[in-house]
Protein backbone atom coordinates (compact mmCIF):
# COMPACT_ATOMS: atom_id res chain seq x y z
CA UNK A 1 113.83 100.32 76.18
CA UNK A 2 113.83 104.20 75.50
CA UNK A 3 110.48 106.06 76.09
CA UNK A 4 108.64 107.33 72.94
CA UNK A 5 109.26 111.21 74.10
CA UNK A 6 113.08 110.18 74.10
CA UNK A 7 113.09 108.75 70.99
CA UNK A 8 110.85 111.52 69.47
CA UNK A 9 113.06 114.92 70.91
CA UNK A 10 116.35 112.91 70.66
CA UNK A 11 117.06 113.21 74.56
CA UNK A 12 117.59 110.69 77.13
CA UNK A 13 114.78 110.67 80.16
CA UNK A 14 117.50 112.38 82.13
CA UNK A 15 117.96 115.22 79.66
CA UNK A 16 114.23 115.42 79.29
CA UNK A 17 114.10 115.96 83.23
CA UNK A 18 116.85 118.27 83.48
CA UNK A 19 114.90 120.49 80.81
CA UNK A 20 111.47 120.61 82.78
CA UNK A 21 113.22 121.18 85.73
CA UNK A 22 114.90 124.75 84.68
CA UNK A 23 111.86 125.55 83.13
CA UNK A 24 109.28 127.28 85.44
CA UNK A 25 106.59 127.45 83.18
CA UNK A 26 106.90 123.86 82.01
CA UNK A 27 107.28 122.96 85.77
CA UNK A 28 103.58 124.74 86.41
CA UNK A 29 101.95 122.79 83.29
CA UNK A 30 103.68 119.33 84.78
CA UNK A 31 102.67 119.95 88.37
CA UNK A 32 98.83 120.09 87.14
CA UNK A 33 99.15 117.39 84.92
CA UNK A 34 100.71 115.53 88.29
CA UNK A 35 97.60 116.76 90.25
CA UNK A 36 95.17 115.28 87.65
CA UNK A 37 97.30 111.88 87.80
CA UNK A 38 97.08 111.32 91.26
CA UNK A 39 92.93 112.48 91.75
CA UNK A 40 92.80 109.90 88.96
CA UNK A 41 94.64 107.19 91.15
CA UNK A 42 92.18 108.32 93.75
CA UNK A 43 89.30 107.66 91.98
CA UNK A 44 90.55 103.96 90.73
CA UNK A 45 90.64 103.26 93.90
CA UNK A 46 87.47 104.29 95.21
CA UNK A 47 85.57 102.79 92.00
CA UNK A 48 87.67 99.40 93.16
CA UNK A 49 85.95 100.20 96.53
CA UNK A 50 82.87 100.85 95.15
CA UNK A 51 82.09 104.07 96.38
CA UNK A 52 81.97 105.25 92.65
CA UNK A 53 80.36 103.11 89.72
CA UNK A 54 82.38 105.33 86.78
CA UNK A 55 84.55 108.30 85.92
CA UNK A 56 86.00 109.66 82.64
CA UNK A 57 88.82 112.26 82.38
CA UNK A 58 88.99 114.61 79.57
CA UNK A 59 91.89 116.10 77.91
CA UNK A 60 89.48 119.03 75.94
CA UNK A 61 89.77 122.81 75.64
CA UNK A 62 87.13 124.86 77.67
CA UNK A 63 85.67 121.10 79.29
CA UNK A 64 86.13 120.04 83.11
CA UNK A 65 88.92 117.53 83.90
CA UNK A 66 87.03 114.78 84.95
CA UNK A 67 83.18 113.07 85.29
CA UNK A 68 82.27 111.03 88.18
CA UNK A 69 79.24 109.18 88.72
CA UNK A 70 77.98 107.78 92.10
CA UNK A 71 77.17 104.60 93.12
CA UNK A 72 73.22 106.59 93.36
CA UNK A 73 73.67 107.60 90.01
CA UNK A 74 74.71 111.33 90.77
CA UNK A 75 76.96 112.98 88.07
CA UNK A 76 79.77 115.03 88.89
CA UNK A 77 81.72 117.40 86.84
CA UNK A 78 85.51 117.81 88.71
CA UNK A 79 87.85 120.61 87.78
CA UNK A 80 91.68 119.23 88.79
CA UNK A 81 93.68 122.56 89.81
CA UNK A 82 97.10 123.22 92.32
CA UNK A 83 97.27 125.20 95.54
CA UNK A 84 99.39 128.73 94.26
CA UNK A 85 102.05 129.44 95.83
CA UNK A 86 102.21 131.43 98.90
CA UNK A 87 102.04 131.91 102.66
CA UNK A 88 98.62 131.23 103.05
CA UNK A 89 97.03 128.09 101.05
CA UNK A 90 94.66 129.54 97.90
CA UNK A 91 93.31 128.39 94.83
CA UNK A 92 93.55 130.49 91.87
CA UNK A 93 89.55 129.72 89.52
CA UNK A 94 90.16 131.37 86.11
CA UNK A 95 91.38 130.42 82.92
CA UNK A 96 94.79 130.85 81.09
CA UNK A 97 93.69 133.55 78.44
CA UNK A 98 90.21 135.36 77.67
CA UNK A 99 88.56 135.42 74.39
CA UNK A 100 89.65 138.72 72.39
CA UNK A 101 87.30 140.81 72.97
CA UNK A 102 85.63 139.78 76.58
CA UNK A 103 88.23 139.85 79.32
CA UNK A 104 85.53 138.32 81.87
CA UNK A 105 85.57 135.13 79.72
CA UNK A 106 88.68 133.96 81.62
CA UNK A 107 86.30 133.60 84.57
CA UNK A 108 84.78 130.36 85.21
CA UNK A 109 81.05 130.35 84.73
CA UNK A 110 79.26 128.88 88.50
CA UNK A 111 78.11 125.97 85.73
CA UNK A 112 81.17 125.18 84.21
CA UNK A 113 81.67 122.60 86.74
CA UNK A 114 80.43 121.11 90.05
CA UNK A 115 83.72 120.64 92.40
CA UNK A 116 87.10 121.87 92.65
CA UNK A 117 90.04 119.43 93.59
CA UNK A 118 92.78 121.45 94.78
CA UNK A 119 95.98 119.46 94.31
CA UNK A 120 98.42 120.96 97.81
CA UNK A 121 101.26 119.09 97.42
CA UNK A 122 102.95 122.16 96.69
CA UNK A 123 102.48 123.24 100.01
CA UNK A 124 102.25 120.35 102.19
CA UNK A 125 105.12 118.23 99.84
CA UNK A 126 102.30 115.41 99.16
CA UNK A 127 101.40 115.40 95.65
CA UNK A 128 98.96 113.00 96.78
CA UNK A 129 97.20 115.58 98.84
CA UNK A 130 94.04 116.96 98.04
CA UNK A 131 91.13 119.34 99.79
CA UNK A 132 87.54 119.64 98.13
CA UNK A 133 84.83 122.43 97.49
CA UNK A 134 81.54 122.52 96.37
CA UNK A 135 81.35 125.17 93.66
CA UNK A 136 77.88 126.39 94.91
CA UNK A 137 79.26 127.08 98.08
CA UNK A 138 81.94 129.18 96.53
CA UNK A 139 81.47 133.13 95.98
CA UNK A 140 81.16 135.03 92.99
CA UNK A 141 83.19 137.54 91.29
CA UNK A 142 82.46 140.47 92.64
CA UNK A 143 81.91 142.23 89.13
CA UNK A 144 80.32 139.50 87.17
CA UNK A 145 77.62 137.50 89.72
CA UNK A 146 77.54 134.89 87.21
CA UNK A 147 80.81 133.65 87.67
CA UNK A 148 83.80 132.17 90.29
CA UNK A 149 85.94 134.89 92.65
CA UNK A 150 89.43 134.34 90.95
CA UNK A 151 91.53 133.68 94.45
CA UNK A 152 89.43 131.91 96.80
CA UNK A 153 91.78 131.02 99.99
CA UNK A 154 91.44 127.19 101.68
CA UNK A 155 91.41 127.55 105.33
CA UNK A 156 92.54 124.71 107.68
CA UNK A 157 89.84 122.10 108.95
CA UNK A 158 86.48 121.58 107.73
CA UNK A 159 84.08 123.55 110.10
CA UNK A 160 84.35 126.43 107.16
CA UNK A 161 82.27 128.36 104.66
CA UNK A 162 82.43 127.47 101.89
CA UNK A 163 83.00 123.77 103.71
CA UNK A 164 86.65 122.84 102.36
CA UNK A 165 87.09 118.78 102.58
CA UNK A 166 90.27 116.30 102.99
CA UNK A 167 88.05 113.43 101.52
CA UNK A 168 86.75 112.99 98.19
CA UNK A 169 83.70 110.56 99.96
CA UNK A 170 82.84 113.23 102.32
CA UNK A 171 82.51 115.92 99.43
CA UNK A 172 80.15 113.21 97.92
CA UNK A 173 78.33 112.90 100.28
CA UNK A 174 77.19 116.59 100.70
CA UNK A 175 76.82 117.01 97.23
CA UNK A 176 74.04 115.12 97.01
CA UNK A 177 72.63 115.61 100.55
């Protein structure tokens, strides 16, 4: 049975493959929509383990990816992004396009959201692969205080500042330490 996007474009899957895959842009907009796929396995699993009582993603202009609540109750807003590409592993925190007018609106406000899930697998080769930050532990842009540094580099093991984590549960748990 054909998949609706084959029967919608006219292509077969393979076609439909071959066309994201000579297409860098495209490529970028799948590999984040991979990254939010597999956090989202992540958390199914750890609300099946009970670590989390809920989480909603969100598909919405201008909102964070995903909501999490803890088993204590704790809310957490999650922004879903993928390690750039590059010697050294980095996150890039702004948006795709600022408002006409107010170039410092691509910035991420400090509020916006309250964790970053870096997606590495375009580093490491496992998609599955993730490292955590607290956004109050991240700094600000140097010309608007109010607001994320754009490339904010993820150094190896966990002993850091800002603290970097390899487990969702650990990130948790410091959050609401």
């Amino acid at each position: 049975m054909p998949h609706a996007l084959e029967i919608k474009y006219g292509l077969t899957a393979q076609e439909l493959l071959d066309a994201i895959d000579r297409r860098f842009r495209l490529k970028v907009a799948l590999e984040g929509a991979v990254a939010e796929v597999q956090f989202e396995r992540k958390l199914r699993i750890a609300s099946r383990e009970g670590w989390l009582t809920n989480y909603e993603s969100h598909d919405v202009d201008g909102m964070h990816d995903f909501t999490v609540v803890t088993i204590s109750g704790v809310t957490i807003r999650v922004e879903v992004k993928t390690i750039r590409n590059g010697a050294k592993p980095q996150v890039e925190l702004q948006k795709t396009r600022a408002a006409k007018g107010d170039p410092s609106s691509r910035y991420y406000e400090r509020d916006h959201f309250d964790v970053v899930a870096v997606c590495v697998g375009r580093f490491t080769g496992d998609w599955s692969q993730f490292r955590y930050v607290l956004v109050r532990e991240l700094p600000s842009h140097r010309s608007h205080p109010n607001k994320l540094q754009v490339m904010n580099p993820i150094p190896e093991g966990e002993d850091t500042q800002p603290r970097w984590f390899s487990r969702f549960q650990d990130l948790i748990d410091a959050f609401t330490a």
